[in-house]
N, C-alpha and C. Protein backbone atom coordinates (compact mmCIF):
# COMPACT_ATOMS: atom_id res chain seq x y z
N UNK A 1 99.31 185.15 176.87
CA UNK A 1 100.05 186.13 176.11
C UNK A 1 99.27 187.43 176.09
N UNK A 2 99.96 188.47 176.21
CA UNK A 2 99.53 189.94 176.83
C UNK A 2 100.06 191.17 175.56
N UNK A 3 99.61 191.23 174.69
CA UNK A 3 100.26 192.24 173.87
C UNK A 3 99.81 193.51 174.16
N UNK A 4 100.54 194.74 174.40
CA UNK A 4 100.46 196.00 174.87
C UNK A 4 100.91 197.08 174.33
N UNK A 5 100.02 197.57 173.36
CA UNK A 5 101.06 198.73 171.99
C UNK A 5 100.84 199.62 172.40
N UNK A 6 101.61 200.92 172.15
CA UNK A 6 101.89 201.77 172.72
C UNK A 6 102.12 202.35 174.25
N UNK A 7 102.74 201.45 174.54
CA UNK A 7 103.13 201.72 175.92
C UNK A 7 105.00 201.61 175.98
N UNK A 8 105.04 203.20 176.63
CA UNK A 8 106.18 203.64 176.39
C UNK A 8 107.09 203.01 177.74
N UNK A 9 108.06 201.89 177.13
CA UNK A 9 109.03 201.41 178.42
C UNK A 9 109.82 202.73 178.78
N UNK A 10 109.57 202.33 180.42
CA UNK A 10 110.81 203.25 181.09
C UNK A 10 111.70 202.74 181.29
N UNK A 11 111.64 201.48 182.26
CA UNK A 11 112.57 200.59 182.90
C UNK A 11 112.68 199.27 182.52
N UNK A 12 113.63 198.37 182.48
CA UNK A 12 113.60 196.65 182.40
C UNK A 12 114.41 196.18 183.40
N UNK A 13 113.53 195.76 184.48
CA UNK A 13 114.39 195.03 185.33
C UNK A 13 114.28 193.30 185.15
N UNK A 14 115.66 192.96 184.43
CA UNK A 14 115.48 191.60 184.39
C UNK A 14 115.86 190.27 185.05
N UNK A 15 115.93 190.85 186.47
CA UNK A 15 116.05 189.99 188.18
C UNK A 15 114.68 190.30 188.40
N UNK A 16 114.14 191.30 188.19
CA UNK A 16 112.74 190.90 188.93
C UNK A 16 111.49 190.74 187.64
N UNK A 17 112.08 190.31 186.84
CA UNK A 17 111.16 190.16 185.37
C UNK A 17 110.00 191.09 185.31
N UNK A 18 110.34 192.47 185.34
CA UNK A 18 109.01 193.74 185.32
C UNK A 18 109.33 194.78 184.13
N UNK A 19 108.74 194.94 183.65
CA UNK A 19 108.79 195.77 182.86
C UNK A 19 107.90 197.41 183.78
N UNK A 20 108.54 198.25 183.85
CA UNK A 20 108.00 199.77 184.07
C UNK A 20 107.41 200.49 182.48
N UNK A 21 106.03 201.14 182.63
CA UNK A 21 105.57 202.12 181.89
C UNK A 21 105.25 203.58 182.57
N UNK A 22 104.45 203.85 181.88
CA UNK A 22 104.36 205.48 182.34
C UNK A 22 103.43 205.47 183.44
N UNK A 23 102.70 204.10 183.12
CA UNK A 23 101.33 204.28 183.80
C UNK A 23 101.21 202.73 184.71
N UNK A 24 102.28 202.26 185.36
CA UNK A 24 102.14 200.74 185.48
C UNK A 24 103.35 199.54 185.50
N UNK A 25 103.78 198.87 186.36
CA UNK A 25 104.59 197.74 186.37
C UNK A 25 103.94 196.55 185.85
N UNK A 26 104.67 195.82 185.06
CA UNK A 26 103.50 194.70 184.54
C UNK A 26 105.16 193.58 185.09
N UNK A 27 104.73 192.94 185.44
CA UNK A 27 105.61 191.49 185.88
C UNK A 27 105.27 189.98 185.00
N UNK A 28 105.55 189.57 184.64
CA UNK A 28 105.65 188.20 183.84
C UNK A 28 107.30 187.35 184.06
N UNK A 29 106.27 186.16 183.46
CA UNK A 29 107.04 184.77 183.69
C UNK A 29 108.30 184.96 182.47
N UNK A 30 107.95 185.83 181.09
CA UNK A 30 108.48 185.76 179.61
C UNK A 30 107.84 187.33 179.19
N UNK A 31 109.16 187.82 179.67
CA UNK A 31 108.92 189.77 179.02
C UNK A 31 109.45 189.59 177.45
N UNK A 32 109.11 190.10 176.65
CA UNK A 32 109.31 190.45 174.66
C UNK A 32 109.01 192.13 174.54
N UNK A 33 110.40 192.76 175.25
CA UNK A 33 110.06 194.40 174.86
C UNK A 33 110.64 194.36 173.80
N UNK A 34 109.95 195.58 172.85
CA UNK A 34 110.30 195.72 171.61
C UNK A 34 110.36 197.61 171.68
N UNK A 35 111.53 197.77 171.16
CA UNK A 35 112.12 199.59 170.82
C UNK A 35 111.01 199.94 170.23
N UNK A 36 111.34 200.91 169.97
CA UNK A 36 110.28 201.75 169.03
C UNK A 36 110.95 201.32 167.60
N UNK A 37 110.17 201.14 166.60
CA UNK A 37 110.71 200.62 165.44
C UNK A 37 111.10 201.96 164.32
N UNK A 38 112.31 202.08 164.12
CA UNK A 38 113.12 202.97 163.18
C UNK A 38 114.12 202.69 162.30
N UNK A 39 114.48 203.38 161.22
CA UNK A 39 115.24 203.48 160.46
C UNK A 39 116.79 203.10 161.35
N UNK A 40 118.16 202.69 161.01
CA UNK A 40 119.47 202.59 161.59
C UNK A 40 119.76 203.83 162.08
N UNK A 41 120.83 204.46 163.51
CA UNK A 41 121.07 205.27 163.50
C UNK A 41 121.79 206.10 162.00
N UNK A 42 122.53 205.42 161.12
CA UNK A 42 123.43 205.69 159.98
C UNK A 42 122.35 206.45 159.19
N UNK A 43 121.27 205.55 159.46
CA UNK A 43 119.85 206.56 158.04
C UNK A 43 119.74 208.00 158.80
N UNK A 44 119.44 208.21 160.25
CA UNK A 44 119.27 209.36 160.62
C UNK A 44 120.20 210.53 161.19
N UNK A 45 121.28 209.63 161.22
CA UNK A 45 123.00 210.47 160.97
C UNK A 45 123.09 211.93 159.95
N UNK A 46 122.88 210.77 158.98
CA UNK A 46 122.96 211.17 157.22
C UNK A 46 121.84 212.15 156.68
N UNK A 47 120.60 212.33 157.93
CA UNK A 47 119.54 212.61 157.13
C UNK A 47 118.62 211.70 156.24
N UNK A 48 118.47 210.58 156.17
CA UNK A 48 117.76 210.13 154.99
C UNK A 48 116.70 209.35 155.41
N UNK A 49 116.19 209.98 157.04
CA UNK A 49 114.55 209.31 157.37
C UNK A 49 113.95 210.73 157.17
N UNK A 50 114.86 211.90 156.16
CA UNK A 50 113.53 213.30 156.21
C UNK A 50 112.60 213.61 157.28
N UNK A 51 111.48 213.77 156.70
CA UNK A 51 110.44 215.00 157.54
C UNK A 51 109.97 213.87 158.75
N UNK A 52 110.00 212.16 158.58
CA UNK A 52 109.26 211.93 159.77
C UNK A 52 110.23 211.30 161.10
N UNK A 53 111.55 211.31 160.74
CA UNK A 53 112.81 211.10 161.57
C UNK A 53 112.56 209.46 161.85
N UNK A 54 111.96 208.60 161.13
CA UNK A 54 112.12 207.23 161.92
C UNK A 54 112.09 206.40 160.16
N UNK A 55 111.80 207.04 159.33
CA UNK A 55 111.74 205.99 158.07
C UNK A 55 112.26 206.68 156.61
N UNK A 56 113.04 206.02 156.08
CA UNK A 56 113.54 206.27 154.50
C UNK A 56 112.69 206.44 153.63
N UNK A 57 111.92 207.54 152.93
CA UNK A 57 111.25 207.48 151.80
C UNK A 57 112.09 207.22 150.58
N UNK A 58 111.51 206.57 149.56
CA UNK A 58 111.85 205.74 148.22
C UNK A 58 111.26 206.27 147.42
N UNK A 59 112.12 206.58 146.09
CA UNK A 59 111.49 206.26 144.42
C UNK A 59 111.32 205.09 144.34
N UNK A 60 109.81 204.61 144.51
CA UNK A 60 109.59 202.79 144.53
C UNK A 60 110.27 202.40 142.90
N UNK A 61 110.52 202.94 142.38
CA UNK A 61 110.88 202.53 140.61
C UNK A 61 112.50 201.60 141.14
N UNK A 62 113.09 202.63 141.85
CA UNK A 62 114.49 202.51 142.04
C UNK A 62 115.26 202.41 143.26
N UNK A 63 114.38 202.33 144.14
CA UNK A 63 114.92 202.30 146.03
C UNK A 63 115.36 203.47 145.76
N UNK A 64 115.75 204.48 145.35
CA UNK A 64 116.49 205.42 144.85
C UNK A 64 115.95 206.99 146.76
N UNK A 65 117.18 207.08 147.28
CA UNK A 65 116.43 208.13 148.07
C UNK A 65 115.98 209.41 147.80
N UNK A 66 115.18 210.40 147.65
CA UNK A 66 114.69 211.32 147.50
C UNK A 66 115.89 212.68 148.29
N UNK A 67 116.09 212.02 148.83
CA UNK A 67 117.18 213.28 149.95
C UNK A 67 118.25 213.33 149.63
N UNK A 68 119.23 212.13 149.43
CA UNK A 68 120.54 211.88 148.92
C UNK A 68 120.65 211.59 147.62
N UNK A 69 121.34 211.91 146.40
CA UNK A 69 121.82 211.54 145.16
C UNK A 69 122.51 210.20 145.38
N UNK A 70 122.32 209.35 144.32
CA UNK A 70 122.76 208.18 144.02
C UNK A 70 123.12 207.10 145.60
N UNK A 71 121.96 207.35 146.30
CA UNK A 71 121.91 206.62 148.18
C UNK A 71 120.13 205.82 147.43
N UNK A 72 120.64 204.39 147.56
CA UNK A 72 119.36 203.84 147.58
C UNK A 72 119.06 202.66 148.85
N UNK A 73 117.79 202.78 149.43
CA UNK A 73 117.12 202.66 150.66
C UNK A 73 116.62 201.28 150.24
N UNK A 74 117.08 200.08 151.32
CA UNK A 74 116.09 198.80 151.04
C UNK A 74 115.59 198.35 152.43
N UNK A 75 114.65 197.50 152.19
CA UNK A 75 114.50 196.68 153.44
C UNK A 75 113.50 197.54 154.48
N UNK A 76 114.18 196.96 156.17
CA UNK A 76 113.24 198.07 156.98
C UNK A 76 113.24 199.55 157.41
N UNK A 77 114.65 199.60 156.47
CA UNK A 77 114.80 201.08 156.76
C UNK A 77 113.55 202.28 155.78
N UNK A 78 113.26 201.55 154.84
CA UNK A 78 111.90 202.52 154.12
C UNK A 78 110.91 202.69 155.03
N UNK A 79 110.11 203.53 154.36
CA UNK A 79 108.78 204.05 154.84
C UNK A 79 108.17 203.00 153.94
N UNK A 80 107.55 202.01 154.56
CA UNK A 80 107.10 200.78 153.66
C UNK A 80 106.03 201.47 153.24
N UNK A 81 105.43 200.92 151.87
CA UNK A 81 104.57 201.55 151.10
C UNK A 81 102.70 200.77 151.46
N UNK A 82 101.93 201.54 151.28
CA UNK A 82 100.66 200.49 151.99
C UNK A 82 100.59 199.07 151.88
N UNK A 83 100.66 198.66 152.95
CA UNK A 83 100.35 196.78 153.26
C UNK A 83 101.43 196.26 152.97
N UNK A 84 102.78 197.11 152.77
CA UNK A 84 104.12 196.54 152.51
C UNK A 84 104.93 195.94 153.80
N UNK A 85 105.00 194.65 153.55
CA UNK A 85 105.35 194.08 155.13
C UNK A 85 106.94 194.54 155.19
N UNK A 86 107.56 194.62 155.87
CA UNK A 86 109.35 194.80 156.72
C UNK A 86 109.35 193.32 156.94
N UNK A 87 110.06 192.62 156.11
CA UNK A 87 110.61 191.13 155.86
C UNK A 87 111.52 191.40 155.08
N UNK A 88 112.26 189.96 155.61
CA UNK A 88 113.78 189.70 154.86
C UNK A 88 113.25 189.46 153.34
N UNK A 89 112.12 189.06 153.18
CA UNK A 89 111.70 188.16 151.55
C UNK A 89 111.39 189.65 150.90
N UNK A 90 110.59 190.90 151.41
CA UNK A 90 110.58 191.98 150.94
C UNK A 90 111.95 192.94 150.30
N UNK A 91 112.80 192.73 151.30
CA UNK A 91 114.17 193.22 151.65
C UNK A 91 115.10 192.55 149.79
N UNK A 92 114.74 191.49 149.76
CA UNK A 92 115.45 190.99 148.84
C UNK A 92 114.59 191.62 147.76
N UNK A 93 113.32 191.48 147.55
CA UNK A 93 112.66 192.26 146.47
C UNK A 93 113.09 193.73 146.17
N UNK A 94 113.20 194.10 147.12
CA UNK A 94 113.80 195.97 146.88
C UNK A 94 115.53 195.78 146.27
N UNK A 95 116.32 195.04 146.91
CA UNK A 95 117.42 194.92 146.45
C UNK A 95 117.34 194.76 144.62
N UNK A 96 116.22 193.10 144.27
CA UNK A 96 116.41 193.72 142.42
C UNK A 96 115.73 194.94 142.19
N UNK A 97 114.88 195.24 142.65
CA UNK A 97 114.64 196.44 142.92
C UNK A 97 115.66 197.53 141.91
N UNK A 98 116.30 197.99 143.42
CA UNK A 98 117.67 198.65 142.86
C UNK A 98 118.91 198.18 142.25
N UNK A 99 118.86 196.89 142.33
CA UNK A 99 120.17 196.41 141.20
C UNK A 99 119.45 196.90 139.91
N UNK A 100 118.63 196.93 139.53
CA UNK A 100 117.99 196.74 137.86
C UNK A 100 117.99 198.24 137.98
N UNK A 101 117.58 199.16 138.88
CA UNK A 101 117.77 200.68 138.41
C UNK A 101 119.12 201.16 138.45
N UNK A 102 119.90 200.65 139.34
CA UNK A 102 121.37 201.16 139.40
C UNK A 102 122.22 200.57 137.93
N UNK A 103 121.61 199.69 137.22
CA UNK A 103 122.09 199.01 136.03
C UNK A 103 121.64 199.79 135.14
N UNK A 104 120.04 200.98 134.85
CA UNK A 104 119.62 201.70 134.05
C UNK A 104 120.54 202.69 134.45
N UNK A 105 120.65 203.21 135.42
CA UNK A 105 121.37 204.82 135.75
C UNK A 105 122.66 204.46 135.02
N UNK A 106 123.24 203.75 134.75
CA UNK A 106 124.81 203.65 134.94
C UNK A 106 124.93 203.36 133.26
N UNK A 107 123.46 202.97 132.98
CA UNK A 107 123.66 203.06 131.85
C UNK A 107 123.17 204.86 131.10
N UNK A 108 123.25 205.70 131.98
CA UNK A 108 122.14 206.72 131.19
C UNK A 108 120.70 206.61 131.24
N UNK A 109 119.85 205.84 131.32
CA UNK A 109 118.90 205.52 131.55
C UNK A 109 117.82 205.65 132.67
N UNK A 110 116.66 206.18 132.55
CA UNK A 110 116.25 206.22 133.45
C UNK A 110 115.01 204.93 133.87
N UNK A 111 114.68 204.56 135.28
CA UNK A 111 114.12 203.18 135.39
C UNK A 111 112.78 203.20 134.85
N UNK A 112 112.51 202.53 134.04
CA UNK A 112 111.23 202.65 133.25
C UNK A 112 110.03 202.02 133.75
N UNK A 113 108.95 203.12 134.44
CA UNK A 113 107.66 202.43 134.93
C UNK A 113 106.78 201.60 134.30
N UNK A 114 106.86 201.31 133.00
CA UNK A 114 106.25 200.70 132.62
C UNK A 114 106.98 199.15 132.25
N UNK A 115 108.04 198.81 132.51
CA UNK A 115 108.69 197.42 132.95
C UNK A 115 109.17 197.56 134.45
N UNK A 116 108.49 198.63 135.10
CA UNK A 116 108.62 197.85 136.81
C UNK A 116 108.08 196.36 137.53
N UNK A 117 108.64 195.34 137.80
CA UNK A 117 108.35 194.36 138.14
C UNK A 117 107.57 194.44 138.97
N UNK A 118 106.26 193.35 139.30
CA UNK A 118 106.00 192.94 140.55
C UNK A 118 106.91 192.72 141.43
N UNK A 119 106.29 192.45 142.79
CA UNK A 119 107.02 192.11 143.86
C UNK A 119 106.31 191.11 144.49
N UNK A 120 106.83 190.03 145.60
CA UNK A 120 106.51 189.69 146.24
C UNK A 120 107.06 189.30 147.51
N UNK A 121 106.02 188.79 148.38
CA UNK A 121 106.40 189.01 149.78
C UNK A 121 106.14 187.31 150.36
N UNK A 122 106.29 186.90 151.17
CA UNK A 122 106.29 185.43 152.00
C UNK A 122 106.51 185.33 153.02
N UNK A 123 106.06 185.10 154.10
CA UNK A 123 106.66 185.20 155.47
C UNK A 123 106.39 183.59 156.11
N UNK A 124 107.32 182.52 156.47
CA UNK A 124 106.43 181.40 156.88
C UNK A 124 106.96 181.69 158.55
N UNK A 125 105.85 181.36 159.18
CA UNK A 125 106.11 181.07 160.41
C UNK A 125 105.71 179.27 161.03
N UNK A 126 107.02 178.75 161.71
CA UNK A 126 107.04 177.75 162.05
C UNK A 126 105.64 177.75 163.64
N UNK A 127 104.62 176.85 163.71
CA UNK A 127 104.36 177.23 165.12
C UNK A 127 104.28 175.97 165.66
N UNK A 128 104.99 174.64 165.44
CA UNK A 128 105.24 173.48 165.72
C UNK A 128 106.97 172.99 165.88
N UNK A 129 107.38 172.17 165.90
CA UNK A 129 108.69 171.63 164.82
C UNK A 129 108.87 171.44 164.15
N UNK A 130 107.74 170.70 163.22
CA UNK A 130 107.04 170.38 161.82
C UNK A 130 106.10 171.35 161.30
N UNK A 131 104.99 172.21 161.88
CA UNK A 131 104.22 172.69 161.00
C UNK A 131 104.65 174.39 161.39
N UNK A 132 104.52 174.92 160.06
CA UNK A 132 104.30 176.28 159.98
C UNK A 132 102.83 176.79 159.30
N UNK A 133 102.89 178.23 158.93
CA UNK A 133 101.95 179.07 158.39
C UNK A 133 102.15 179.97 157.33
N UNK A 134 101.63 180.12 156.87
CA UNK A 134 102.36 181.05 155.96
C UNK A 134 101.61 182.87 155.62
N UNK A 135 102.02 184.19 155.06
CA UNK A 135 101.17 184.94 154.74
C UNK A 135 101.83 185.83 153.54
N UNK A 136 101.38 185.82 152.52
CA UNK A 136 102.10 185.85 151.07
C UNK A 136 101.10 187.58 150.13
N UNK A 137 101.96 188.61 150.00
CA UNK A 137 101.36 189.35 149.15
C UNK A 137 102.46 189.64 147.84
N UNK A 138 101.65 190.75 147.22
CA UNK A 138 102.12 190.74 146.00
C UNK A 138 101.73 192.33 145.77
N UNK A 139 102.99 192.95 145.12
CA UNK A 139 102.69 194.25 144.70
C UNK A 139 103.04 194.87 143.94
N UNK A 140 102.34 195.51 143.01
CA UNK A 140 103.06 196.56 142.02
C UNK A 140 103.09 197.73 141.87
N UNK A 141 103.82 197.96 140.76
CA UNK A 141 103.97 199.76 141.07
C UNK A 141 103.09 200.55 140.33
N UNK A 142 102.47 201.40 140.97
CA UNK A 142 101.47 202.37 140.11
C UNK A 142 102.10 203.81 140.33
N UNK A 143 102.30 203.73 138.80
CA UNK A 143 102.92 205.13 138.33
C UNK A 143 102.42 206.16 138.40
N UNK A 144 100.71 206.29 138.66
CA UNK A 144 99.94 207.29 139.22
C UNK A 144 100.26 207.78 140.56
N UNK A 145 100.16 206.80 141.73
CA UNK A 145 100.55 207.21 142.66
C UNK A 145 101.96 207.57 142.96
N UNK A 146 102.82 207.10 142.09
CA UNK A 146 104.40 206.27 142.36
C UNK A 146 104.69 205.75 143.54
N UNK A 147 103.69 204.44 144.07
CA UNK A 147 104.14 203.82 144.79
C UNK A 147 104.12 202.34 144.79
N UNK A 148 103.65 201.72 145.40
CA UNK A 148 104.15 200.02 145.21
C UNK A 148 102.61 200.10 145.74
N UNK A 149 101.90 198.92 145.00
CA UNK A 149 100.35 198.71 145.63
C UNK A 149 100.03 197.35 145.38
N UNK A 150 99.22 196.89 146.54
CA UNK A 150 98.90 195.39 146.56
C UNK A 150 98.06 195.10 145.36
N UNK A 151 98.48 194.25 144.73
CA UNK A 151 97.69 193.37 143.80
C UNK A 151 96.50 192.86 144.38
N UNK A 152 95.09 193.21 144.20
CA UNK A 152 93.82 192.93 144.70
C UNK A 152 94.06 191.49 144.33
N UNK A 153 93.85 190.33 145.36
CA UNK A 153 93.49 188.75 145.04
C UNK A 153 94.49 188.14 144.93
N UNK A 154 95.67 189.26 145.21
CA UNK A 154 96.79 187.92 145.21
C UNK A 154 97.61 188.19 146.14
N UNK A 155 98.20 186.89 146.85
CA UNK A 155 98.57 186.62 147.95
C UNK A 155 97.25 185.93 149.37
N UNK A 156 97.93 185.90 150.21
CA UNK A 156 96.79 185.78 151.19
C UNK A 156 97.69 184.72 152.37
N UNK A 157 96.99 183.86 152.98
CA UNK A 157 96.89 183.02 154.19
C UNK A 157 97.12 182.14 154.12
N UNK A 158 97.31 181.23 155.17
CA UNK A 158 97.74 179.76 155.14
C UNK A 158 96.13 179.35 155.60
N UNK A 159 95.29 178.03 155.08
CA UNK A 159 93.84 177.83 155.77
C UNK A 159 94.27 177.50 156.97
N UNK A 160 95.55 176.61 157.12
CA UNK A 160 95.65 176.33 158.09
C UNK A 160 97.26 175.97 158.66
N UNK A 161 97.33 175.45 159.82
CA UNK A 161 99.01 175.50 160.01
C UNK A 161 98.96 173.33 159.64
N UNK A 162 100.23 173.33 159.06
CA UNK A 162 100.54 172.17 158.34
C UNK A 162 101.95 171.88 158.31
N UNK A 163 101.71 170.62 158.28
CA UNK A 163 103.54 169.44 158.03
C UNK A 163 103.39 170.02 156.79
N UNK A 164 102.47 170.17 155.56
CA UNK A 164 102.74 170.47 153.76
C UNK A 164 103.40 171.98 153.89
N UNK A 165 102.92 172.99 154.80
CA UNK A 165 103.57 174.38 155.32
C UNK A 165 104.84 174.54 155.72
N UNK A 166 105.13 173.01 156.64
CA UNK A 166 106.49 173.26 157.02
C UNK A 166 107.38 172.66 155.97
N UNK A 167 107.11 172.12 154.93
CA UNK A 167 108.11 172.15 153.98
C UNK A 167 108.01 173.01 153.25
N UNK A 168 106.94 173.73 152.96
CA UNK A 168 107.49 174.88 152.15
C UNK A 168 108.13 175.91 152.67
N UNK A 169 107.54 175.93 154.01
CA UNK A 169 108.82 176.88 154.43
C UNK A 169 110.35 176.67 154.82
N UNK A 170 110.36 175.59 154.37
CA UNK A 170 112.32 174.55 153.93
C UNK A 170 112.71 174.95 153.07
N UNK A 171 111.72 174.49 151.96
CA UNK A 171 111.96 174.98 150.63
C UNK A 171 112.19 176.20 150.45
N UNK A 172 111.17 177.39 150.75
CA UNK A 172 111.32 178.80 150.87
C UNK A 172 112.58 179.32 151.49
N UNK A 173 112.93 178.86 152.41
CA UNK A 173 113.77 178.77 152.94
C UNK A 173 115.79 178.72 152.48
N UNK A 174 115.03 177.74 152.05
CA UNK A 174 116.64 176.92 150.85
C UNK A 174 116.71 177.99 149.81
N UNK A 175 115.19 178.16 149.24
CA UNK A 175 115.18 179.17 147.76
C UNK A 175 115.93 180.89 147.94
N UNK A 176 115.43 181.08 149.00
CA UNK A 176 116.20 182.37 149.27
C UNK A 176 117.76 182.32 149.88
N UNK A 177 118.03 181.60 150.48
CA UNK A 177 119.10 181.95 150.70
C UNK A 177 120.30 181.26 149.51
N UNK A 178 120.01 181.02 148.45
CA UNK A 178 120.41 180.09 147.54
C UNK A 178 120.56 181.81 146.60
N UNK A 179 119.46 182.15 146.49
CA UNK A 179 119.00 183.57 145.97
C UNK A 179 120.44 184.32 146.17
N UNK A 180 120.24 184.58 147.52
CA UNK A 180 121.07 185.61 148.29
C UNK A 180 122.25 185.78 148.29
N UNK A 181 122.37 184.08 148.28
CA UNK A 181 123.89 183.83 149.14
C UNK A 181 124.80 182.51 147.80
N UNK A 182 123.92 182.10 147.28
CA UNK A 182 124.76 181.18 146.54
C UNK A 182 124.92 181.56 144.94
């Protein structure tokens, strides 16, 4: 496995499995090109990736966008805030996020930093049939900076990859979309 960042694709020919760069044909058995990672065209339609044209800045209090009135930003379309991973388990955190501020606004209210929730994050990755891994943070909001900041000591790593991993990531699994969807 060959990982290669910043190297700008020109071409994908996928009869002769090559990828073209600026500087180089690389050929493999199993090509994984990846775009340049950005906001939806709809965010940059609208204006609402601002000054750096690829990401949504946030009132972390409220997903709330800075550019548009009453337009709130979740998921990977933000300018994630330091060590803030782009996950679906994040994605759902920003959503209460903004349900609980769109419930203050509507009441008159504005979202109050000092009952801003933690957050947290989970990502399991399967690297068996049975065992996965896991990598878990946690963040809150500091009203000094106004942004979302990792909780020093909490969260972290899997020691190791595990059958006890791959059920929690079942469980994790079941729990969110139960969350989401049920």
């Amino acid at each position: 496995v060959e990982y290669r960042p910043n190297s700008e694709v020109k071409t994908v020919d996928a009869k002769g499995m090559t990828v073209k760069t600026d500087f180089e044909t690389i050929k493999g058995d199993v090509l994984n090109v990846l775009p340049p990672m950005r906001a939806a065209d709809i965010a940059r339609a609208t204006g609402l990736t601002g000054s750096n044209g690829r990401w949504c800045e946030v009132d972390w209090l409220s997903m709330a966008s800075p550019v548009h009135e009453n337009i709130h930003v979740l998921g990977d379309a933000t300018l994630s805030a330091q060590a803030m991973p782009k996950s679906g388990h994040m994605a759902n955190q920003h959503g209460k996020i903004a349900a609980a501020a769109i419930v203050e606004l509507m009441n008159g209210r504005e979202p109050d930093a000092a009952a801003a929730p933690n957050i947290i994050n989970t990502c399991y990755s399967f690297v068996s049939d049975k065992e996965a891994m896991h990598v878990a943070s946690v963040h809150r909001y500091d009203a000094e900076r106004k942004t979302m900041a990792v909780i020093p000591g909490a969260g972290g790593l899997s020691a190791q990859r595990s059958d006890v991993e791959g059920l929690y990531a079942i469980a994790w699994a079941h729990n969110i979309w139960d969350d989401m969807l049920g």
